[in-house]
N, C-alpha and C. Protein backbone atom coordinates (compact mmCIF):
# COMPACT_ATOMS: atom_id res chain seq x y z
N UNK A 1 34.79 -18.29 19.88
CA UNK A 1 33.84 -18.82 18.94
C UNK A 1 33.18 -17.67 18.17
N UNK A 2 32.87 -17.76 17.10
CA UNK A 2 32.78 -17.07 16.28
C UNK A 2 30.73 -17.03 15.91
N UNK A 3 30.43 -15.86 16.05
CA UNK A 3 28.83 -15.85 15.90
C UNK A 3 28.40 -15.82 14.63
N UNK A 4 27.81 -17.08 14.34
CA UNK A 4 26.78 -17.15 12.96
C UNK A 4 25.59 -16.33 13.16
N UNK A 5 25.38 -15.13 12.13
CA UNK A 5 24.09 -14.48 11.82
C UNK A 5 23.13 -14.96 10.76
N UNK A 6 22.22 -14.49 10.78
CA UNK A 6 20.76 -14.85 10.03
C UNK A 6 20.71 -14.02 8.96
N UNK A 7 19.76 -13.97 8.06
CA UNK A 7 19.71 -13.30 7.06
C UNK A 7 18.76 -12.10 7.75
N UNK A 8 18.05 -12.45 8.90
CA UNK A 8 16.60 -11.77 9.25
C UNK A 8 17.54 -10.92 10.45
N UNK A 9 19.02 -11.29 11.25
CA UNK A 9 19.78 -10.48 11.77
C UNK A 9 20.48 -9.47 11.05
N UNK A 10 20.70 -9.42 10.18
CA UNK A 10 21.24 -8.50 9.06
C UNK A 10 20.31 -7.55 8.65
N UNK A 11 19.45 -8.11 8.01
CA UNK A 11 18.67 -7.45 7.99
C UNK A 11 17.87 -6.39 9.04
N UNK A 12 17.88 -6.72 10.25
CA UNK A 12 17.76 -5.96 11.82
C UNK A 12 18.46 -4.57 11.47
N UNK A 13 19.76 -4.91 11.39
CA UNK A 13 20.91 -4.39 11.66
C UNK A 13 20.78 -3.39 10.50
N UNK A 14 20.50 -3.98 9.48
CA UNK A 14 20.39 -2.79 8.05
C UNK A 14 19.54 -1.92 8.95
N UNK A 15 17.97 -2.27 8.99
CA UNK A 15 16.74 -1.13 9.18
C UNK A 15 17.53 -0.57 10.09
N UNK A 16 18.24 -0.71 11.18
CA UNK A 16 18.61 0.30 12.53
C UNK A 16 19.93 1.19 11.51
N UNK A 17 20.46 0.85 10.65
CA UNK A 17 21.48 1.61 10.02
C UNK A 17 20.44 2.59 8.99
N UNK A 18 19.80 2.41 8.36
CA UNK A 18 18.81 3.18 7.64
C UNK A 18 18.13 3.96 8.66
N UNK A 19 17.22 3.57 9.90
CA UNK A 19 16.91 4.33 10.33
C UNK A 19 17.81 5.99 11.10
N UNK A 20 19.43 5.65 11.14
CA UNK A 20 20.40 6.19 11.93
C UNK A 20 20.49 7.91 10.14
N UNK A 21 20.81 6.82 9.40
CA UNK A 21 20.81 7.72 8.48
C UNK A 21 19.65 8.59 7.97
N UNK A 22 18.62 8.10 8.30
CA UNK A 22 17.28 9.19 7.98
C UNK A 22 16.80 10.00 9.13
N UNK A 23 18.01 9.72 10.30
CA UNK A 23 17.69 10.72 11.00
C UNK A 23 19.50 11.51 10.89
N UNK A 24 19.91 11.56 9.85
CA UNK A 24 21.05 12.56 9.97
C UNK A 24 21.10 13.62 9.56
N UNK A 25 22.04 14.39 9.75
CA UNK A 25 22.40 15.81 9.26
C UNK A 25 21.96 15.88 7.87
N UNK A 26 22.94 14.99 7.12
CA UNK A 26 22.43 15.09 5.60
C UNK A 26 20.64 15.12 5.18
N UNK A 27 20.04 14.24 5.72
CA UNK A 27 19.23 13.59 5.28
C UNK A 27 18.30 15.09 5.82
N UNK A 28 18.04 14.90 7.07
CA UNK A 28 17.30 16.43 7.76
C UNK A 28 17.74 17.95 6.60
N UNK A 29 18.57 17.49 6.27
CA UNK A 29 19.01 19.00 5.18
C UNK A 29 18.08 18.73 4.06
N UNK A 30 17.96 17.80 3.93
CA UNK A 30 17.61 17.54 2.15
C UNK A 30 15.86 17.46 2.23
N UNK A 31 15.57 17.37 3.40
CA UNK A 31 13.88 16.90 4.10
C UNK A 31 13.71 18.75 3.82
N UNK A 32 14.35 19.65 4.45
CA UNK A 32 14.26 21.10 4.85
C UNK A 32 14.23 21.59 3.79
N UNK A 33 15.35 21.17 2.56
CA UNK A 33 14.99 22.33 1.72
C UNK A 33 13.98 21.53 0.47
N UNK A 34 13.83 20.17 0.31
CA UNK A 34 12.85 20.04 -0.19
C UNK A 34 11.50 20.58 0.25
N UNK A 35 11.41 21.12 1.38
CA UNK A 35 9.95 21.72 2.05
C UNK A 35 9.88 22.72 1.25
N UNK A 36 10.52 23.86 1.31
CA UNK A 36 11.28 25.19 1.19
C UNK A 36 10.77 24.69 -0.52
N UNK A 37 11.37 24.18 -1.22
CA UNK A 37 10.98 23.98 -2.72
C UNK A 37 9.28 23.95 -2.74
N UNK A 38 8.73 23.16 -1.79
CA UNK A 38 7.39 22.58 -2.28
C UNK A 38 6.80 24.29 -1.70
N UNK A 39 7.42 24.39 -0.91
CA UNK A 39 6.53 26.19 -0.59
C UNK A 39 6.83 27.26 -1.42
N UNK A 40 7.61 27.25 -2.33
CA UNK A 40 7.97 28.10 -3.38
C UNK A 40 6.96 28.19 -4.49
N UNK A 41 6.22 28.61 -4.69
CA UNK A 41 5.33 28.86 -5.68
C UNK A 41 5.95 28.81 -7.14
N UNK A 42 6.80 29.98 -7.65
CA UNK A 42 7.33 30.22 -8.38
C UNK A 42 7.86 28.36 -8.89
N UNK A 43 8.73 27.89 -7.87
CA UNK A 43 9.31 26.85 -8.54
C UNK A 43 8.65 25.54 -8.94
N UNK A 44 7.65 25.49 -8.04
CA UNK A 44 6.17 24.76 -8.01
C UNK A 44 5.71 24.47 -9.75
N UNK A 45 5.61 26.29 -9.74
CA UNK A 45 5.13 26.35 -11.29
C UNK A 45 5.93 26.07 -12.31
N UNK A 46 7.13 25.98 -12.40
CA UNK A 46 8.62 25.97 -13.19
C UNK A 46 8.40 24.45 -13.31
N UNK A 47 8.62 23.68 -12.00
CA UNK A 47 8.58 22.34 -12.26
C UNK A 47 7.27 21.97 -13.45
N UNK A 48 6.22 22.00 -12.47
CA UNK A 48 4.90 21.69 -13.62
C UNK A 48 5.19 22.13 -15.22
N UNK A 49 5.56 22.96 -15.10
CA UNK A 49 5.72 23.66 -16.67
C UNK A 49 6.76 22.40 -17.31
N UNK A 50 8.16 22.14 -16.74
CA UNK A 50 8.99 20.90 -17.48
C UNK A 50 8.34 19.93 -17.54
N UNK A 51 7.52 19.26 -16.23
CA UNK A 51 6.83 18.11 -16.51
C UNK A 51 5.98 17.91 -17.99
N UNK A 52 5.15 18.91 -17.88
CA UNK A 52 4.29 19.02 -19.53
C UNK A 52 5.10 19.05 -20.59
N UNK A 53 5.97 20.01 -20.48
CA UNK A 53 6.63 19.81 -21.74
C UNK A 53 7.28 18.65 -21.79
N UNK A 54 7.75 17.87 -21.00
CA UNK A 54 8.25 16.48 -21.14
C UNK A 54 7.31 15.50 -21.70
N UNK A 55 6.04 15.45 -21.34
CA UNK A 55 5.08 14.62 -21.85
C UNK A 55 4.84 15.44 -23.36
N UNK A 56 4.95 16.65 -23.27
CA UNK A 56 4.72 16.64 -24.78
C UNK A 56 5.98 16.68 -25.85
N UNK A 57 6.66 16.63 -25.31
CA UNK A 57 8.32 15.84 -25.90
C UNK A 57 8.40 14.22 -26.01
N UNK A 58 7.92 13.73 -25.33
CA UNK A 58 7.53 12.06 -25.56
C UNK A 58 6.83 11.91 -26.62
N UNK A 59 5.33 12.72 -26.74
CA UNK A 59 4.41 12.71 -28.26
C UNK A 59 5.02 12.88 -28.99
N UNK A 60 5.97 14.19 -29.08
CA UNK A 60 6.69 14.39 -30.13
C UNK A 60 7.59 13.25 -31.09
N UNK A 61 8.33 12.87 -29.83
CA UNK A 61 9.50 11.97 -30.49
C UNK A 61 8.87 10.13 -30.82
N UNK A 62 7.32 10.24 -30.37
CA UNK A 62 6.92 8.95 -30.36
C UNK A 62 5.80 9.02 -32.14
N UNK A 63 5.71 10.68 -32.18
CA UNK A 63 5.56 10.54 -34.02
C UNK A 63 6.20 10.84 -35.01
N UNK A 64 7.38 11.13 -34.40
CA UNK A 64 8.74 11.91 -35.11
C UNK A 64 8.75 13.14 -35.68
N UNK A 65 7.86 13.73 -34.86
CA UNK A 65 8.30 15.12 -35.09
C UNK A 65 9.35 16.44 -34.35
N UNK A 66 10.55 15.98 -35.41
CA UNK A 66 11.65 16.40 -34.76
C UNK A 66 11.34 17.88 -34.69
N UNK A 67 11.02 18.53 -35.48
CA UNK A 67 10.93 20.22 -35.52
C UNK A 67 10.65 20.45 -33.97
N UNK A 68 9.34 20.37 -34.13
CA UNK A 68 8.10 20.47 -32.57
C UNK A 68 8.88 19.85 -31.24
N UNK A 69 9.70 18.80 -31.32
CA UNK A 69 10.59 18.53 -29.97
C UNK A 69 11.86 18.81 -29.78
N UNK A 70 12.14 19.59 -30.50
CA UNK A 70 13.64 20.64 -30.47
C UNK A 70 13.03 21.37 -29.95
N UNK A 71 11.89 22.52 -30.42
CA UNK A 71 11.51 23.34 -29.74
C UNK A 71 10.73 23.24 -28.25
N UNK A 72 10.30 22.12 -28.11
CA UNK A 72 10.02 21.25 -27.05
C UNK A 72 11.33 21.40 -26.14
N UNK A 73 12.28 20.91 -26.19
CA UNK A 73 13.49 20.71 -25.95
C UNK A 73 14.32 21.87 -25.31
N UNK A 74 13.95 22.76 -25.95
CA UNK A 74 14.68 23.86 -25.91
C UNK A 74 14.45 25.09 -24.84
N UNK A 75 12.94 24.49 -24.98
CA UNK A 75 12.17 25.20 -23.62
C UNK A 75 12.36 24.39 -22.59
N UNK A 76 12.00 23.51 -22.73
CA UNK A 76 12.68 23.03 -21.06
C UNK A 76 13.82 23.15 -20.55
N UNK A 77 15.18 23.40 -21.15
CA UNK A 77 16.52 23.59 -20.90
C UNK A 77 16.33 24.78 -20.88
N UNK A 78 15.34 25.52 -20.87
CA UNK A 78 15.98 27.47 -20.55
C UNK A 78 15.19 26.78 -19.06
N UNK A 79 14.02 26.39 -18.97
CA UNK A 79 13.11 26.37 -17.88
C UNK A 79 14.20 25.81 -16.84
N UNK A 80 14.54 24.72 -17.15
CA UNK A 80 16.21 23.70 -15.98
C UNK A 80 16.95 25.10 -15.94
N UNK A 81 17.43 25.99 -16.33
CA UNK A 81 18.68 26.67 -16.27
C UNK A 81 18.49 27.80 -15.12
N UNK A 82 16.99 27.88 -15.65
CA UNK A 82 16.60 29.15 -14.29
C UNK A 82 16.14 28.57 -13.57
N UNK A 83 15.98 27.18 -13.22
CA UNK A 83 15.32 26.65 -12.28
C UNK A 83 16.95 26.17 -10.93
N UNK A 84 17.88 25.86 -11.97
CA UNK A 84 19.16 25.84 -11.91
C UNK A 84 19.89 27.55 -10.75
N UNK A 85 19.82 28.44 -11.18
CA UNK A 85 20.03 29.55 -10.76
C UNK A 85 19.33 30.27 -9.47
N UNK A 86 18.08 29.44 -9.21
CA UNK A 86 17.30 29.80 -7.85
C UNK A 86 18.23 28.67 -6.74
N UNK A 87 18.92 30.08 -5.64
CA UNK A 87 19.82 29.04 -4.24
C UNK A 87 18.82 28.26 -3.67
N UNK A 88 17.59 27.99 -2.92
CA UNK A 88 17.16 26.91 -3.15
C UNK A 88 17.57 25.26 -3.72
N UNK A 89 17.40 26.13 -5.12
CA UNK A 89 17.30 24.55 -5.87
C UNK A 89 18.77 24.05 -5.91
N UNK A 90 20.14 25.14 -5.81
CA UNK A 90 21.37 24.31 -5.62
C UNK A 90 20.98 24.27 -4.36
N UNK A 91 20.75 24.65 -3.06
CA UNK A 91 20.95 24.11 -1.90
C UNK A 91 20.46 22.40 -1.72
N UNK A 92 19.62 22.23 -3.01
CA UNK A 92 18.78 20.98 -2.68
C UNK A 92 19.73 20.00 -3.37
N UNK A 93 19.69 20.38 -4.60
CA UNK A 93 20.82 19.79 -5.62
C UNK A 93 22.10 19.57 -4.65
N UNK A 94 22.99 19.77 -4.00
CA UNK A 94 23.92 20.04 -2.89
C UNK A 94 23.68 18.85 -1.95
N UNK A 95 22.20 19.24 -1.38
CA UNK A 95 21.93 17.92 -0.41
C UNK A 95 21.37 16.55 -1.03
N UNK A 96 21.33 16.59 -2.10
CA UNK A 96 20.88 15.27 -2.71
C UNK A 96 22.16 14.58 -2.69
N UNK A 97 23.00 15.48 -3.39
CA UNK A 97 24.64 14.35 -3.68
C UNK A 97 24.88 14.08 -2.01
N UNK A 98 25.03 14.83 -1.20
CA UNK A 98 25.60 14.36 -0.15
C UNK A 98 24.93 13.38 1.13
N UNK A 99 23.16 13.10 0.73
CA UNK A 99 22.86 12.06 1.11
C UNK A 99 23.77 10.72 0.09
N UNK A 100 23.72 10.84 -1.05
CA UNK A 100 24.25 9.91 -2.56
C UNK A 100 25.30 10.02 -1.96
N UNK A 101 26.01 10.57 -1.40
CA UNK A 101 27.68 10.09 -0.81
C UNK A 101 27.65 9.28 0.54
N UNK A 102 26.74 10.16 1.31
CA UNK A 102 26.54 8.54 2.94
C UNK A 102 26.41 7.64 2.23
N UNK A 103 25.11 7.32 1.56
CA UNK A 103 24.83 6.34 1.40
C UNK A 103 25.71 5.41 0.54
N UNK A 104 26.68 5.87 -0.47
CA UNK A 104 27.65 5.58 -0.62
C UNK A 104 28.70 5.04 -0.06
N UNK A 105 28.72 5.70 0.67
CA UNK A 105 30.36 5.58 2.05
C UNK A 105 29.94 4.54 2.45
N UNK A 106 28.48 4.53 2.80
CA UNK A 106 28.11 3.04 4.27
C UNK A 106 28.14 1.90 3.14
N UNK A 107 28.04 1.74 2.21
CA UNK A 107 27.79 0.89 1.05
C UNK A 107 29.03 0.18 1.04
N UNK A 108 30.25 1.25 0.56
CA UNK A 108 31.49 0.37 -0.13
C UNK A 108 32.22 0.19 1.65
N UNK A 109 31.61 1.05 2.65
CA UNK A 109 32.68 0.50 3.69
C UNK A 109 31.72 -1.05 4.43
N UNK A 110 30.55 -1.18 3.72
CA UNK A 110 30.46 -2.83 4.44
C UNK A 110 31.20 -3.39 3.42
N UNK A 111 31.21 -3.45 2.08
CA UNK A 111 31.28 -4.32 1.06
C UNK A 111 33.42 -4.21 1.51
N UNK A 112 33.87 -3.39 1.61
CA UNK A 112 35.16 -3.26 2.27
C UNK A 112 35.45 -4.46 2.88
N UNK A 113 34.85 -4.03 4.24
CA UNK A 113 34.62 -4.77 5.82
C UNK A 113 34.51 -6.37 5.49
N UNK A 114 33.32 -6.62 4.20
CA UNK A 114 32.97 -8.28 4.53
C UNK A 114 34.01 -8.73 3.76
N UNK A 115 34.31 -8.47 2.61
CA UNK A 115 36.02 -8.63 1.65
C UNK A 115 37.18 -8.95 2.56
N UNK A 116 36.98 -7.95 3.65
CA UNK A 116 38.55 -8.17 4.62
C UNK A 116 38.23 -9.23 5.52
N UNK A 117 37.31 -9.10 6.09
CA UNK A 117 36.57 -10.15 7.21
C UNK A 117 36.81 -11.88 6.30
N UNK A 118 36.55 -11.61 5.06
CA UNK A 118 36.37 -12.86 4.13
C UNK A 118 38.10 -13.39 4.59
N UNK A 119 38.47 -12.27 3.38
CA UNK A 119 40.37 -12.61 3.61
C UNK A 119 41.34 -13.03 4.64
N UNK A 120 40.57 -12.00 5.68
CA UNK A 120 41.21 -12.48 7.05
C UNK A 120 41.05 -14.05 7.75
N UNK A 121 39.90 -13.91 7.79
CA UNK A 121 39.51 -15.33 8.36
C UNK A 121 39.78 -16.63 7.91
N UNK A 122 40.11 -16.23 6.51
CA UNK A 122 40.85 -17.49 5.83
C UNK A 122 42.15 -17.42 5.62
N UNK A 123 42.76 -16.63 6.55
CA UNK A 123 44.41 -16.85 6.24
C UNK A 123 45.04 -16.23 5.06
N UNK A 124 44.66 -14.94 4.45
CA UNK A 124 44.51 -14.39 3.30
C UNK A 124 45.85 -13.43 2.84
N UNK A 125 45.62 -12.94 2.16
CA UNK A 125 46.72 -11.32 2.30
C UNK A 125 45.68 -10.56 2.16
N UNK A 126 45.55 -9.62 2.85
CA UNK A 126 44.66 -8.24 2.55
C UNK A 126 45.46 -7.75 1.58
N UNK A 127 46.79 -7.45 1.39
CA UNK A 127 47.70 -6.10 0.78
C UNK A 127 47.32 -7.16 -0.79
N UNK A 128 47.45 -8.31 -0.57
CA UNK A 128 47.03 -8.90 -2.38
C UNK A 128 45.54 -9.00 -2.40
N UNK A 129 45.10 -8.71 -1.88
CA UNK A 129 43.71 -9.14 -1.92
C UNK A 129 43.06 -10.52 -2.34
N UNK A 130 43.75 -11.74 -1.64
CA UNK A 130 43.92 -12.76 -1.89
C UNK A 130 43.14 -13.61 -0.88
N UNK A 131 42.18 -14.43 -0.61
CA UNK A 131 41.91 -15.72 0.11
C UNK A 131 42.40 -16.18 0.53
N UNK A 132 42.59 -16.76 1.37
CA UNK A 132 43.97 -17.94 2.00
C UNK A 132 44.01 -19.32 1.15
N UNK A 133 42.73 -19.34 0.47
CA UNK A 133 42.91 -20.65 -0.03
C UNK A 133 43.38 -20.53 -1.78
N UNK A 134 43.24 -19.42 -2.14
CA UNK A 134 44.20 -18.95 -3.32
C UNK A 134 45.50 -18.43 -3.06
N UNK A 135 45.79 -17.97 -1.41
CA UNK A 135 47.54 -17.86 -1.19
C UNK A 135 47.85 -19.63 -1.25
N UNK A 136 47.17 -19.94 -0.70
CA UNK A 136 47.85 -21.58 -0.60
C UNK A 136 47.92 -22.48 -1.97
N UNK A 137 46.85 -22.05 -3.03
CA UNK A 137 46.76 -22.55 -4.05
C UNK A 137 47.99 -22.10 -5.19
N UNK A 138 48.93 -20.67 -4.46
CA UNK A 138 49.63 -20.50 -5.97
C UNK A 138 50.76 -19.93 -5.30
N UNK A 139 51.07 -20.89 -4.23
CA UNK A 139 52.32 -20.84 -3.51
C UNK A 139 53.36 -21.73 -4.31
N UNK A 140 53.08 -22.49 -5.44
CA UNK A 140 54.29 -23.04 -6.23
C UNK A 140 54.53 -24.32 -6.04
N UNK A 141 53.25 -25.32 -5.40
CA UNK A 141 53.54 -26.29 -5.39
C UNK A 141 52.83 -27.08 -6.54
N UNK A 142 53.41 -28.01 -6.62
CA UNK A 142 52.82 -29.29 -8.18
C UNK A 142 51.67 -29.95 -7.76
N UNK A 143 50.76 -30.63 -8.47
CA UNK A 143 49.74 -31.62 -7.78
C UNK A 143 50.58 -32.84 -8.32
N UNK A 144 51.35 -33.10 -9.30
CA UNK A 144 52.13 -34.08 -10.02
C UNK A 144 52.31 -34.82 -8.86
């Protein structure tokens, strides 16, 4: 016999999968060197500095003054480039994608899992990726 779950069992099951992943390797990497960033002075100040100029790149482009937000513009992309070049900030940049890839992986391998679970259970083809009740529907018989 086959066990019917709840929406509020799934949900269980998510928080204990979220909690598994915020205590992983990835996740502990990306906690560490975001510290490491916030204790960096230097980058502290780098950030703040893009933030402003971003808000004053919004004024800009919200009275159209293109001159003033090119040059707007232009400073913040030297500010990203060296902010870019401190190991730090790729070590962080690094651990961001590879939490964005678990969380990824666990994503398409349920959405996988319930697709096959679907197919299977109804008598399906996995290799067509077919339902059982669409193999049975276009097996070639007439309703005539």
């Amino acid at each position: 016999m086959t066990t019917i779950y709840t929406k509020d069992d799934i949900v269980a099951k998510a928080r204990e999968l979220a909690q598994m992943i915020s205590e992983s390797k990835e996740v502990d990497f990306f906690k560490r060197a975001e510290a490491q960033i916030n204790e960096n002075q230097k980058v502290r100040e780098m950030i703040a500095s893009i933030k402003s100029l971003q808000k004053q790149a919004v004024n800009f482009q919200h009275y159209n003054k293109s001159e003033a937000l090119k040059k707007v513009e232009e400073k913040i992309e030297k500010i990203q480039n060296e902010l870019d070049e401190i190991p730090i900030i790729q070590e962080f940049q690094e651990s961001q994608i590879e939490v964005n890839e678990l969380l990824q992986l666990v994503s398409h391998t349920i959405s996988n899992k319930v697709t096959n679970e679907i197919i299977s259970s109804t008598g399906g083809d996995l290799l067509a990726g077919e339902t059982g009740s669409k193999v049975r529907n276009s097996s070639g018989g007439s309703c005539s």
